[in-house]
PDB file of N, CA and C in Angstrom:
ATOM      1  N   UNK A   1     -23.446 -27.560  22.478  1.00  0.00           N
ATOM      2  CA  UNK A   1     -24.742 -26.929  22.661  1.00  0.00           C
ATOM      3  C   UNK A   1     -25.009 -26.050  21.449  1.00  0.00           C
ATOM      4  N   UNK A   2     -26.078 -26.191  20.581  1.00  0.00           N
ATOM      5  CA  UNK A   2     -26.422 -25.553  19.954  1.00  0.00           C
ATOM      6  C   UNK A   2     -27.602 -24.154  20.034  1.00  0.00           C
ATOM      7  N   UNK A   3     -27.368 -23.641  19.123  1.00  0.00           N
ATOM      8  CA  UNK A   3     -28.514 -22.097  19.208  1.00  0.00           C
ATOM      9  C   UNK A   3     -29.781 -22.444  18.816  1.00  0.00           C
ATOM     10  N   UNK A   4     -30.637 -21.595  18.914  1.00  0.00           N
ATOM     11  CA  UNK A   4     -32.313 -21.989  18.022  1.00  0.00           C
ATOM     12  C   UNK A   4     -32.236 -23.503  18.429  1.00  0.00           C
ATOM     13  N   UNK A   5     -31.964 -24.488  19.422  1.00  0.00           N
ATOM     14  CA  UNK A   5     -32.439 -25.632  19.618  1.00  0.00           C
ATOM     15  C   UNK A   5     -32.500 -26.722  18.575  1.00  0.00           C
ATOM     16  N   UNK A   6     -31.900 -26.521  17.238  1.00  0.00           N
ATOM     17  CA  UNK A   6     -31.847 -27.193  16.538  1.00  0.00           C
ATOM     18  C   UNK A   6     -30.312 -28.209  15.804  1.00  0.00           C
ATOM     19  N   UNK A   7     -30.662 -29.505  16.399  1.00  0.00           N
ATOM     20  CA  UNK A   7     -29.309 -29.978  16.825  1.00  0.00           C
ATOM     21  C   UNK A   7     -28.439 -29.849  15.002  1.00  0.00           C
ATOM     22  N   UNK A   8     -27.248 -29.549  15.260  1.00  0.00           N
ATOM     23  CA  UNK A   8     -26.377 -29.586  14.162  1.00  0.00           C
ATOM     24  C   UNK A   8     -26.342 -28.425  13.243  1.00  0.00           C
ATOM     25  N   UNK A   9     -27.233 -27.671  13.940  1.00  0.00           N
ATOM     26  CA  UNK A   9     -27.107 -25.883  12.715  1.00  0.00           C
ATOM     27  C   UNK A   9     -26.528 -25.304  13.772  1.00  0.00           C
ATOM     28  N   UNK A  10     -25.635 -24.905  13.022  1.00  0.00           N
ATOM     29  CA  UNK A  10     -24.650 -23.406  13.598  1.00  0.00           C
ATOM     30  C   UNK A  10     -25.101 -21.979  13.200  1.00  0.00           C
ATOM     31  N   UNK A  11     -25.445 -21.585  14.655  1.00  0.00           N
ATOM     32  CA  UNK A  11     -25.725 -20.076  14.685  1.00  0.00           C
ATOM     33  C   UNK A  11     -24.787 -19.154  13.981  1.00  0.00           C
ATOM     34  N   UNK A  12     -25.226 -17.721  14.112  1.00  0.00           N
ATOM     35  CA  UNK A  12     -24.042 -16.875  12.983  1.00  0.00           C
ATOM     36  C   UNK A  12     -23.140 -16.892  13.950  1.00  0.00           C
ATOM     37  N   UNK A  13     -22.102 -17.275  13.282  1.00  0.00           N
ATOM     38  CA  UNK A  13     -20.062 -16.796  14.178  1.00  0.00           C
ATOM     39  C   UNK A  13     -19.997 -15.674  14.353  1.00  0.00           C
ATOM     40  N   UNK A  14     -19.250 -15.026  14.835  1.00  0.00           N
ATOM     41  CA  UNK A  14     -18.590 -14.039  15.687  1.00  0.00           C
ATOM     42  C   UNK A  14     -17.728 -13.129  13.589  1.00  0.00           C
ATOM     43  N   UNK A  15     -17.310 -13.816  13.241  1.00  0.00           N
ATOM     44  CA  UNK A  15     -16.975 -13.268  12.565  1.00  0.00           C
ATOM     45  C   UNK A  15     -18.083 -12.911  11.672  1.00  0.00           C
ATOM     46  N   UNK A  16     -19.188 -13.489  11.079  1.00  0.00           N
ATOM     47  CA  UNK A  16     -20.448 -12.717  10.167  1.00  0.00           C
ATOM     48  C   UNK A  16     -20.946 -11.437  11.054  1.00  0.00           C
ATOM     49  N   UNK A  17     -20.710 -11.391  12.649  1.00  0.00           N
ATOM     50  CA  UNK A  17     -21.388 -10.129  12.875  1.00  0.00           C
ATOM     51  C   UNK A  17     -20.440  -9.353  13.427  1.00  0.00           C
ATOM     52  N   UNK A  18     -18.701 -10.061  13.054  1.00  0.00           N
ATOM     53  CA  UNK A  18     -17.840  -8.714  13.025  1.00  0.00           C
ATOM     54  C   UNK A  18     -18.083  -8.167  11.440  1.00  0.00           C
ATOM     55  N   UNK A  19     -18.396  -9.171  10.683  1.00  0.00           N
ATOM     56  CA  UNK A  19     -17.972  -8.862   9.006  1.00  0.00           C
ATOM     57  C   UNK A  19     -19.387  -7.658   9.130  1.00  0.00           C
ATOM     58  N   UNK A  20     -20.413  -8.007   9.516  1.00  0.00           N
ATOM     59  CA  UNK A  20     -21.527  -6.868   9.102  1.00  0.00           C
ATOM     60  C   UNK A  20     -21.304  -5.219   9.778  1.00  0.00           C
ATOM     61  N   UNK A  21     -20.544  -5.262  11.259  1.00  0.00           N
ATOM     62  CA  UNK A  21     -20.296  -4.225  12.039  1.00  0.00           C
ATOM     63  C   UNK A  21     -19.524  -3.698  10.903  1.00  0.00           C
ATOM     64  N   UNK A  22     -18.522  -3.809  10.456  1.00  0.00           N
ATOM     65  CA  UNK A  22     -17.203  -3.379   9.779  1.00  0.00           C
ATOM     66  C   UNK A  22     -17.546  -3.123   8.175  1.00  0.00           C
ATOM     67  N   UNK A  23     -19.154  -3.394   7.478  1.00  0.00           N
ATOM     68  CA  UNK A  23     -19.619  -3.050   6.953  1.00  0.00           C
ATOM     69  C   UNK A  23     -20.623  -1.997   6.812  1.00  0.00           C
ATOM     70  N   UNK A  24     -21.178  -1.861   8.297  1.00  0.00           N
ATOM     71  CA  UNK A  24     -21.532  -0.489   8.504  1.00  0.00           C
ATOM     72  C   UNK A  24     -20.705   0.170   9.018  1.00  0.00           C
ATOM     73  N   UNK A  25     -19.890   0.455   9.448  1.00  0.00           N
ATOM     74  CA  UNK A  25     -18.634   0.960   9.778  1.00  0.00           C
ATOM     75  C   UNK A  25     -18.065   1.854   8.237  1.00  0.00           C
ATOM     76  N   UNK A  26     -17.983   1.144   7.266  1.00  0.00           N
ATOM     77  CA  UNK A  26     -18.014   1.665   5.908  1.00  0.00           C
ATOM     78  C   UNK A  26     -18.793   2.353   5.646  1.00  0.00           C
ATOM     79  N   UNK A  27     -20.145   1.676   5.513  1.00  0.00           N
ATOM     80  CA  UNK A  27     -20.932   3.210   5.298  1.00  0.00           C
ATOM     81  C   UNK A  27     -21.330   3.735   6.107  1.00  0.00           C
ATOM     82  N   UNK A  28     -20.938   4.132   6.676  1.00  0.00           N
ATOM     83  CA  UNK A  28     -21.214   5.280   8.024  1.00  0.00           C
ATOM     84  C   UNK A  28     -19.666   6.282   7.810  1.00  0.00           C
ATOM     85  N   UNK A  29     -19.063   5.757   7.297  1.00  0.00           N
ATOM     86  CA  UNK A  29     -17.396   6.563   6.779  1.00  0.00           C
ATOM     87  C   UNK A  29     -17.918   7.618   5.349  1.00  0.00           C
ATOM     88  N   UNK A  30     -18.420   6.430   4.869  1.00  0.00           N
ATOM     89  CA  UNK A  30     -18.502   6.831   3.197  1.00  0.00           C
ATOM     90  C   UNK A  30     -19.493   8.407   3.232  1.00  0.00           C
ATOM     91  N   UNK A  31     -20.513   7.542   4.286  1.00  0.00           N
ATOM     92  CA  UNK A  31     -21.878   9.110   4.611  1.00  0.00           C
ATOM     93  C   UNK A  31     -21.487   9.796   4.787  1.00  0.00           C
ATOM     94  N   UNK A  32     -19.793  10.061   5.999  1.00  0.00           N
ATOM     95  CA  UNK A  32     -19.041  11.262   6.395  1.00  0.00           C
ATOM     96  C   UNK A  32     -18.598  11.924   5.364  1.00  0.00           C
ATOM     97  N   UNK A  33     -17.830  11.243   4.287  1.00  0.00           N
ATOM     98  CA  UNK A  33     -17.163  12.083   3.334  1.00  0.00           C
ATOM     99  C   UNK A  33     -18.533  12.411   2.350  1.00  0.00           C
ATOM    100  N   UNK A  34     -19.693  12.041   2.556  1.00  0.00           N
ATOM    101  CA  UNK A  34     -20.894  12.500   1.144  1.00  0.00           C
ATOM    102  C   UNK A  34     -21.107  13.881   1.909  1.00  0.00           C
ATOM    103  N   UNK A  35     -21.042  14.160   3.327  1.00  0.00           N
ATOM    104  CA  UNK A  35     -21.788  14.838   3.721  1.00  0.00           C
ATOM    105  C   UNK A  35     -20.388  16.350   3.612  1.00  0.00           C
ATOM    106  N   UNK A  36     -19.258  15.787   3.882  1.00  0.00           N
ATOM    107  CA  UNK A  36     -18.098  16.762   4.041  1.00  0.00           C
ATOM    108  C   UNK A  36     -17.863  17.242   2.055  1.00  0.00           C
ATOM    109  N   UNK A  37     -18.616  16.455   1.391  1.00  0.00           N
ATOM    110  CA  UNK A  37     -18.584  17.271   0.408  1.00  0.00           C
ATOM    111  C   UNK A  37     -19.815  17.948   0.084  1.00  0.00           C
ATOM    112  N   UNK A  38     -20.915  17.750   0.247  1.00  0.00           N
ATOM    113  CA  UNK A  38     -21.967  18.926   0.255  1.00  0.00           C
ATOM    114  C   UNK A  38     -21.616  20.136   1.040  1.00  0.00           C
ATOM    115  N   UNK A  39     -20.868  20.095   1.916  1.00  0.00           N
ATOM    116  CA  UNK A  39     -19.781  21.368   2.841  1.00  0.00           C
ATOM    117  C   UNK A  39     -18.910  21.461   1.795  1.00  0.00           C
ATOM    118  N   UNK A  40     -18.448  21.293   1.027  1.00  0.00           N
ATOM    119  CA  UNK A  40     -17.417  21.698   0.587  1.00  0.00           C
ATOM    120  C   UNK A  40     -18.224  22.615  -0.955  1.00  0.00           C
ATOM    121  N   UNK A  41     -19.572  22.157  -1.158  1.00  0.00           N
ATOM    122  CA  UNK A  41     -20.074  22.965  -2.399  1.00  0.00           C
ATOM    123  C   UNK A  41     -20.585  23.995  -1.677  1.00  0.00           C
ATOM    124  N   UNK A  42     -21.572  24.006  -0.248  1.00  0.00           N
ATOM    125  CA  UNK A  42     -22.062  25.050  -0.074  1.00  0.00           C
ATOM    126  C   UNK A  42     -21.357  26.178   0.644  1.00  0.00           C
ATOM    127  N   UNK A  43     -20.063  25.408   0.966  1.00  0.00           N
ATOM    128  CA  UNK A  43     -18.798  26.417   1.411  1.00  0.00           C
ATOM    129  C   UNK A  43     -18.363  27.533   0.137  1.00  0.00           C
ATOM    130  N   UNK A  44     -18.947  26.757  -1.340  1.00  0.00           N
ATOM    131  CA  UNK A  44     -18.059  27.566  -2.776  1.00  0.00           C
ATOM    132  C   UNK A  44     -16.799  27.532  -3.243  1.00  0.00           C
ATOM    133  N   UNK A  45     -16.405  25.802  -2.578  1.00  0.00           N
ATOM    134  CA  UNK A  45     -15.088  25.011  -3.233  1.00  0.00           C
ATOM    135  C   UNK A  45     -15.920  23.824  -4.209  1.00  0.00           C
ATOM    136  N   UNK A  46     -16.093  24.253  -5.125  1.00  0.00           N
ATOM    137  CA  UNK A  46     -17.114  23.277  -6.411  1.00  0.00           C
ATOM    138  C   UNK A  46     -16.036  22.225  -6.838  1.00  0.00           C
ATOM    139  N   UNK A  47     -14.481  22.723  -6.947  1.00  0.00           N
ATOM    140  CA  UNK A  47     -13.402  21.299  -7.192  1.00  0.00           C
ATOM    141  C   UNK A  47     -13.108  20.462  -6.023  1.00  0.00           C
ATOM    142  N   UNK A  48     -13.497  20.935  -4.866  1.00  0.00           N
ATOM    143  CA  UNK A  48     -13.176  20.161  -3.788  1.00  0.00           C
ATOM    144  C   UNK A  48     -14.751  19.209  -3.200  1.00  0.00           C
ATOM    145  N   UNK A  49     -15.566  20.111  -3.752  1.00  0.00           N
ATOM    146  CA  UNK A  49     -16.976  19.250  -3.385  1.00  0.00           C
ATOM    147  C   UNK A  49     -17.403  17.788  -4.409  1.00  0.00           C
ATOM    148  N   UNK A  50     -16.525  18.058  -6.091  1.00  0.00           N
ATOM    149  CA  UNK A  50     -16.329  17.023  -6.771  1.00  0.00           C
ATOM    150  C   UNK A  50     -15.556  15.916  -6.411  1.00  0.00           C
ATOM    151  N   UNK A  51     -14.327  16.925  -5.697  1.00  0.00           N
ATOM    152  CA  UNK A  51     -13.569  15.355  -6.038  1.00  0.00           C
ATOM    153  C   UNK A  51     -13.852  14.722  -3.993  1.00  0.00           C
ATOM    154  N   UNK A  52     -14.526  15.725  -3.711  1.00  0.00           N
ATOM    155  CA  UNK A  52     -14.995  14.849  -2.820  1.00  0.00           C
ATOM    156  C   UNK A  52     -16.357  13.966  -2.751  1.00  0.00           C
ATOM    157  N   UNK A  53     -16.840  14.163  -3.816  1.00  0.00           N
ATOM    158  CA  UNK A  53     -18.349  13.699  -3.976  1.00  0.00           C
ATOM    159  C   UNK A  53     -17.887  11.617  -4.867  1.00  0.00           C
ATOM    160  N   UNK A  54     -16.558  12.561  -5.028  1.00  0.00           N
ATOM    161  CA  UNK A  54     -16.505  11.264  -6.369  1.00  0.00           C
ATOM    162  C   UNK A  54     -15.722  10.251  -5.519  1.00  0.00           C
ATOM    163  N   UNK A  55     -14.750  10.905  -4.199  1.00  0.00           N
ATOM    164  CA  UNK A  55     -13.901   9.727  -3.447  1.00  0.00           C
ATOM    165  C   UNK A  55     -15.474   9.353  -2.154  1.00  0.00           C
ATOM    166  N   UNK A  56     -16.321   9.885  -2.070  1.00  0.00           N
ATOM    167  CA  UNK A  56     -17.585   9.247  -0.980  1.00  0.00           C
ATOM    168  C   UNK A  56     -18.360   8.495  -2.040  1.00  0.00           C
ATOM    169  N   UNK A  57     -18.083   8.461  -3.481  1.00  0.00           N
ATOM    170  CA  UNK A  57     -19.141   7.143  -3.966  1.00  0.00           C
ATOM    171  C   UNK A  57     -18.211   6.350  -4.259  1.00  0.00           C
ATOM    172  N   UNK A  58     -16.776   6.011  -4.247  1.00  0.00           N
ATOM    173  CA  UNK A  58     -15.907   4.877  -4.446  1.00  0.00           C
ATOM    174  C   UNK A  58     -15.829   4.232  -3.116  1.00  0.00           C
ATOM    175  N   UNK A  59     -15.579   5.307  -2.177  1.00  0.00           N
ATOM    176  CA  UNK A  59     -15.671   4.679  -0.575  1.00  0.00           C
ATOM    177  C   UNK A  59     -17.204   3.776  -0.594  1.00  0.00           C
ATOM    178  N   UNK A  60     -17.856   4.687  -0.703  1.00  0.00           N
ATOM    179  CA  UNK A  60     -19.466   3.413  -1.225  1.00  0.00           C
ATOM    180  C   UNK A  60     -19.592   2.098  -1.457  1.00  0.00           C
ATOM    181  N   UNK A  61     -19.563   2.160  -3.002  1.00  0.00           N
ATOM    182  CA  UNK A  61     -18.924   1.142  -3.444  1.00  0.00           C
ATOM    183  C   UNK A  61     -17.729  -0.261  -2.956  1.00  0.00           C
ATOM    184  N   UNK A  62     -16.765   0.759  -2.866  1.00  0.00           N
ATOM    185  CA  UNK A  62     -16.013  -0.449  -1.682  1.00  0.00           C
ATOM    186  C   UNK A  62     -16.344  -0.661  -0.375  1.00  0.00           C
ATOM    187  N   UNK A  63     -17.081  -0.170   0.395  1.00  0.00           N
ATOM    188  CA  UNK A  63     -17.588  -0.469   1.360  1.00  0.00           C
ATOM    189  C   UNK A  63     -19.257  -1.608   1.393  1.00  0.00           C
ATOM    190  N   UNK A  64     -19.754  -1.187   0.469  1.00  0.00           N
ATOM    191  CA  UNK A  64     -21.109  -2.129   0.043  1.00  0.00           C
ATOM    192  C   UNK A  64     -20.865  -2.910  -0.496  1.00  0.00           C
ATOM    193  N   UNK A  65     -19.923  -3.526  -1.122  1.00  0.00           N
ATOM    194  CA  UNK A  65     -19.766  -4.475  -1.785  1.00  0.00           C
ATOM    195  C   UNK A  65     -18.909  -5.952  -0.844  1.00  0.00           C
ATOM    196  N   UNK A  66     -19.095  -6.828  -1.042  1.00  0.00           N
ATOM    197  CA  UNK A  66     -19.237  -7.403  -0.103  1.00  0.00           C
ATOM    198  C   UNK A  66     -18.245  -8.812  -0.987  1.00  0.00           C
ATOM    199  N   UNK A  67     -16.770  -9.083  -0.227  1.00  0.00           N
ATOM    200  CA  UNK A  67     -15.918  -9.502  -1.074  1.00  0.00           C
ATOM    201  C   UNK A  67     -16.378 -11.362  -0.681  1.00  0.00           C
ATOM    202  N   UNK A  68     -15.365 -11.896  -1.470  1.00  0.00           N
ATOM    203  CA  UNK A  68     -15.788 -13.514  -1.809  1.00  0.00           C
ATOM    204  C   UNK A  68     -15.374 -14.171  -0.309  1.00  0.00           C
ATOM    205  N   UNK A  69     -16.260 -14.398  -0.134  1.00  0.00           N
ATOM    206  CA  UNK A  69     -16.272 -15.784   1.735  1.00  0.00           C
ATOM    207  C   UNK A  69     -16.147 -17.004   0.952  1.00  0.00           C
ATOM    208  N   UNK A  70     -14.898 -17.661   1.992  1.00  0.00           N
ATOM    209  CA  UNK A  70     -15.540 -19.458   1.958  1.00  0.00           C
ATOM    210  C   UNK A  70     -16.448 -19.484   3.316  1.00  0.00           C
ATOM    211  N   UNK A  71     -17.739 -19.962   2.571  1.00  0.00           N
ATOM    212  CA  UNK A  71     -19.148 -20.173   3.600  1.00  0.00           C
ATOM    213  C   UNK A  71     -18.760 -21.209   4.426  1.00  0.00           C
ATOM    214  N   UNK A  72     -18.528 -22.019   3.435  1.00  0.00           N
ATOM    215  CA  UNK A  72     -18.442 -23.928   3.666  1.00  0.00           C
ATOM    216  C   UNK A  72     -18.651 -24.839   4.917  1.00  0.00           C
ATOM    217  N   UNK A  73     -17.235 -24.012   5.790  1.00  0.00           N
ATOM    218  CA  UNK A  73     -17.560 -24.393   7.338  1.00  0.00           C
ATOM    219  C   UNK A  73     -17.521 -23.382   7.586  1.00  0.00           C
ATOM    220  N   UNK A  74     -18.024 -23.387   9.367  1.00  0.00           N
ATOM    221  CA  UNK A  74     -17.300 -22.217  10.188  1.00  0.00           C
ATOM    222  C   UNK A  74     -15.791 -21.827  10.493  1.00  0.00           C
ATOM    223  N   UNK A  75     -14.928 -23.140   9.991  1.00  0.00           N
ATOM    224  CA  UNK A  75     -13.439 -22.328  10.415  1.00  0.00           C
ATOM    225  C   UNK A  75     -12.940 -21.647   9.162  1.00  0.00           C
ATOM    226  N   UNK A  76     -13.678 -21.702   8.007  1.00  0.00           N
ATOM    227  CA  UNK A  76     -13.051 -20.966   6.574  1.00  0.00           C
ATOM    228  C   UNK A  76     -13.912 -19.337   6.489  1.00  0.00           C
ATOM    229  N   UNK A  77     -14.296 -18.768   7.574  1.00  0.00           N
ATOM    230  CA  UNK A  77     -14.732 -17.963   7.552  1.00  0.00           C
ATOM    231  C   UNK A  77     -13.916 -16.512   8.093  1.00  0.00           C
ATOM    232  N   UNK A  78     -13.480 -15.330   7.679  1.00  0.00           N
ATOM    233  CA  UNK A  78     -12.873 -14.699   7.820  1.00  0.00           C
ATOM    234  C   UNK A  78     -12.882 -13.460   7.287  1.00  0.00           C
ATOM    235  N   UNK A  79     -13.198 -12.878   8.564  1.00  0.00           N
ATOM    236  CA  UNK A  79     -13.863 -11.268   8.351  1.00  0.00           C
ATOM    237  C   UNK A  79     -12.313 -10.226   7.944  1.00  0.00           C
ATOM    238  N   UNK A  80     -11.037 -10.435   7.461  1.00  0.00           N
ATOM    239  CA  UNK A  80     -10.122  -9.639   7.330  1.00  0.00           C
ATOM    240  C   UNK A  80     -10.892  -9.008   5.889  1.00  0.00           C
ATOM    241  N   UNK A  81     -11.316 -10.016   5.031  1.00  0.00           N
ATOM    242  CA  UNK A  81     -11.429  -8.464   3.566  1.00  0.00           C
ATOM    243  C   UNK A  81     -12.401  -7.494   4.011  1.00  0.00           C
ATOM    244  N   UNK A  82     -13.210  -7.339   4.915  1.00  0.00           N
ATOM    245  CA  UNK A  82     -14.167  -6.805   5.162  1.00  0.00           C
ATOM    246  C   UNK A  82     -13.178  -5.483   5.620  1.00  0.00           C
ATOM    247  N   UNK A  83     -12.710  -5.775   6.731  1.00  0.00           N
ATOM    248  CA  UNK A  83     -12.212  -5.184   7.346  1.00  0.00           C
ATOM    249  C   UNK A  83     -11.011  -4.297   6.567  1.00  0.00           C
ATOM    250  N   UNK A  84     -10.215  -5.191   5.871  1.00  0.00           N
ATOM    251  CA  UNK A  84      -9.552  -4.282   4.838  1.00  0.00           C
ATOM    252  C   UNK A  84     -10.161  -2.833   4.118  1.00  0.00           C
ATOM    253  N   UNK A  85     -11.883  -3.804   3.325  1.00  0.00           N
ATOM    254  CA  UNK A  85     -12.506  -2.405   2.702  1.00  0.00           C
ATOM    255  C   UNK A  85     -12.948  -1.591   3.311  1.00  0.00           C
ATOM    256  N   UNK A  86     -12.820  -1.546   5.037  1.00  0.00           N
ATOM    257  CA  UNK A  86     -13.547  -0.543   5.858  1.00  0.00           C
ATOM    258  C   UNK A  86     -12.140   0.405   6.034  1.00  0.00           C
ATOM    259  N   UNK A  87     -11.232  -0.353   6.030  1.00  0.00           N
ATOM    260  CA  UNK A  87      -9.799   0.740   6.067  1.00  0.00           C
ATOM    261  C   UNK A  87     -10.062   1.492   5.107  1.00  0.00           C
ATOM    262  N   UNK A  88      -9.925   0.767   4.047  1.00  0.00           N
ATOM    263  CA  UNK A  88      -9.973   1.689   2.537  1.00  0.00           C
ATOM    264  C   UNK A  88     -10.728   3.061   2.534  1.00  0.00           C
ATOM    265  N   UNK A  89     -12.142   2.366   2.851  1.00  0.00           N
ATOM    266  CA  UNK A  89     -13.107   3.749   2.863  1.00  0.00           C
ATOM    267  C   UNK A  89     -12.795   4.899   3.954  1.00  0.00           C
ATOM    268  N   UNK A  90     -12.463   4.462   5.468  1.00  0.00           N
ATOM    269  CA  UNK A  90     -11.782   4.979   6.476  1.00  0.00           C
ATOM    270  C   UNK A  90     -10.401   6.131   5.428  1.00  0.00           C
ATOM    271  N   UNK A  91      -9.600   5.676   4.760  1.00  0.00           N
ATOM    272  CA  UNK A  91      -8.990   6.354   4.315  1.00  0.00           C
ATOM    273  C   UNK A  91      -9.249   7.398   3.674  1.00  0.00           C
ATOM    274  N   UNK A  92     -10.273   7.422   2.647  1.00  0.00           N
ATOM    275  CA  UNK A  92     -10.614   7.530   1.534  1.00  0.00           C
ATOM    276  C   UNK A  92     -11.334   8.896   2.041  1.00  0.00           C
ATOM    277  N   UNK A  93     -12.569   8.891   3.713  1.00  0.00           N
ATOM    278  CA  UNK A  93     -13.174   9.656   3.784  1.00  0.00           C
ATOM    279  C   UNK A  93     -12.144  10.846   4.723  1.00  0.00           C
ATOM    280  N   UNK A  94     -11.128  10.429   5.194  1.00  0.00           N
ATOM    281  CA  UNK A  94      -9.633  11.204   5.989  1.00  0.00           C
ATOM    282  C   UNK A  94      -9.571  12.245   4.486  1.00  0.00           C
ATOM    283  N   UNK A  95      -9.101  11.783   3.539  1.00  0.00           N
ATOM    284  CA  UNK A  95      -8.414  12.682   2.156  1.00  0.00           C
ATOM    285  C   UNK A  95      -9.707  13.458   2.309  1.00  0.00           C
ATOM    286  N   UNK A  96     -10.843  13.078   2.182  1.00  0.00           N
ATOM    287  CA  UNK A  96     -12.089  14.222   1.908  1.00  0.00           C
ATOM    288  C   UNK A  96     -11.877  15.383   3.128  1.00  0.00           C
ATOM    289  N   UNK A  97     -11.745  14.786   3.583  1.00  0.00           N
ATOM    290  CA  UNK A  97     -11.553  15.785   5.247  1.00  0.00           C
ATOM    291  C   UNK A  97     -10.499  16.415   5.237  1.00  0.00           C
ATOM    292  N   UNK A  98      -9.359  16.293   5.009  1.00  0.00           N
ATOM    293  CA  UNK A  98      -8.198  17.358   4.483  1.00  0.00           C
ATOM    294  C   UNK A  98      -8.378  18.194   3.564  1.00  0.00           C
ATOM    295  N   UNK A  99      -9.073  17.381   2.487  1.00  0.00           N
ATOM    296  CA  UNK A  99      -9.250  18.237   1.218  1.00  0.00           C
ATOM    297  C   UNK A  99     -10.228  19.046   1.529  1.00  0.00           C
ATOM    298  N   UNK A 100     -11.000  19.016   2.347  1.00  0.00           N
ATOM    299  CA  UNK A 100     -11.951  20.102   2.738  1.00  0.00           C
ATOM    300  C   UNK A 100     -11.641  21.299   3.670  1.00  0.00           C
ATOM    301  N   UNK A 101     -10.610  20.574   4.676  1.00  0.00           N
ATOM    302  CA  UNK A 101      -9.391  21.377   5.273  1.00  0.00           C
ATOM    303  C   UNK A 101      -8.833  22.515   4.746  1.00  0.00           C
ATOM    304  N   UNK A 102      -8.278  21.784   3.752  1.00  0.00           N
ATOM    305  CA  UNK A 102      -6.987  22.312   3.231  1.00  0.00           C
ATOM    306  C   UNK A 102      -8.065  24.493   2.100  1.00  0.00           C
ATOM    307  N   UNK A 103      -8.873  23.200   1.912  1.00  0.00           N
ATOM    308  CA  UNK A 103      -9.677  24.285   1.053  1.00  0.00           C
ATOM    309  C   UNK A 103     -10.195  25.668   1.463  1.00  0.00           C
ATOM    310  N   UNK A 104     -10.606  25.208   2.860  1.00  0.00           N
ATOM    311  CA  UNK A 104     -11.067  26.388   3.571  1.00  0.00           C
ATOM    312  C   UNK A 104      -9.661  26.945   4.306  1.00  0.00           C
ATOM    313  N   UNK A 105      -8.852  26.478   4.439  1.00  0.00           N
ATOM    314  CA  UNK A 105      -7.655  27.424   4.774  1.00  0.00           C
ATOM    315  C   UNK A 105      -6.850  28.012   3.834  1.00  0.00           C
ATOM    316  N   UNK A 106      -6.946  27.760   2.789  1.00  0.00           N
ATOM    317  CA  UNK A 106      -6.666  28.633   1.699  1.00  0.00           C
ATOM    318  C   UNK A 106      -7.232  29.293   0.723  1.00  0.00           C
ATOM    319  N   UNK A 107      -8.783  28.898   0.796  1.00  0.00           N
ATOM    320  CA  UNK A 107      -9.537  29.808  -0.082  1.00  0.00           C
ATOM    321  C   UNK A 107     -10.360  30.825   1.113  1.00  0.00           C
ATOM    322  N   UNK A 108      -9.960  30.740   2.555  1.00  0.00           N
ATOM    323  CA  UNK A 108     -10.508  31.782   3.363  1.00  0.00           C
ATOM    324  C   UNK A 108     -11.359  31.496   4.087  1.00  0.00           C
TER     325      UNK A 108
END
């Protein structure tokens, strides 16, 4: 049984609309750490609002960017790099969040 009624086209898989969730998932991480470093400048940690400004546009970047699919069929399709770069950024916006931590417990 096909979707849209049109015999022999395959609707989107399960994995293109895990791959897109897990791409906003990224940037919705990346926004956390843009936003935990504008806290961190108007807090008056200016080295911690940089190097958090600079790890929320790499999280960006690896999160928007959108790695190489085999299209071809539906069984060569596979949402793991996606999911990898949503770890990455997931990580990436954790360090901003310590480092913003760490800042306000030692600069007061």
């Amino acid at each position: 049984m096909s979707r849209g009624g049109a015999a022999g086209r395959v609707g989107r898989s399960p994995v293109d609309r895990t791959s897109l969730a897990w791409q906003r998932t990224s940037a919705t991480a990346a926004l956390v750490a843009l936003f935990a470093a504008v806290t961190a400048l108007r807090l008056g940690e200016p080295e911690v609002g940089i190097a958090a400004t600079a790890l929320s546009v790499v999280g960006l970047v690896v999160g928007a960017s959108t790695p190489r699919v085999r299209r071809s069929t539906a069984e060569h399709r596979d949402a793991w790099p996606v999911v990898v770069r949503a770890a990455v950024v997931l990580v990436l916006s954790a360090a901003v969040g310590v480092m913003l931590a760490v800042a306000a417990l030692v600069g007061g």
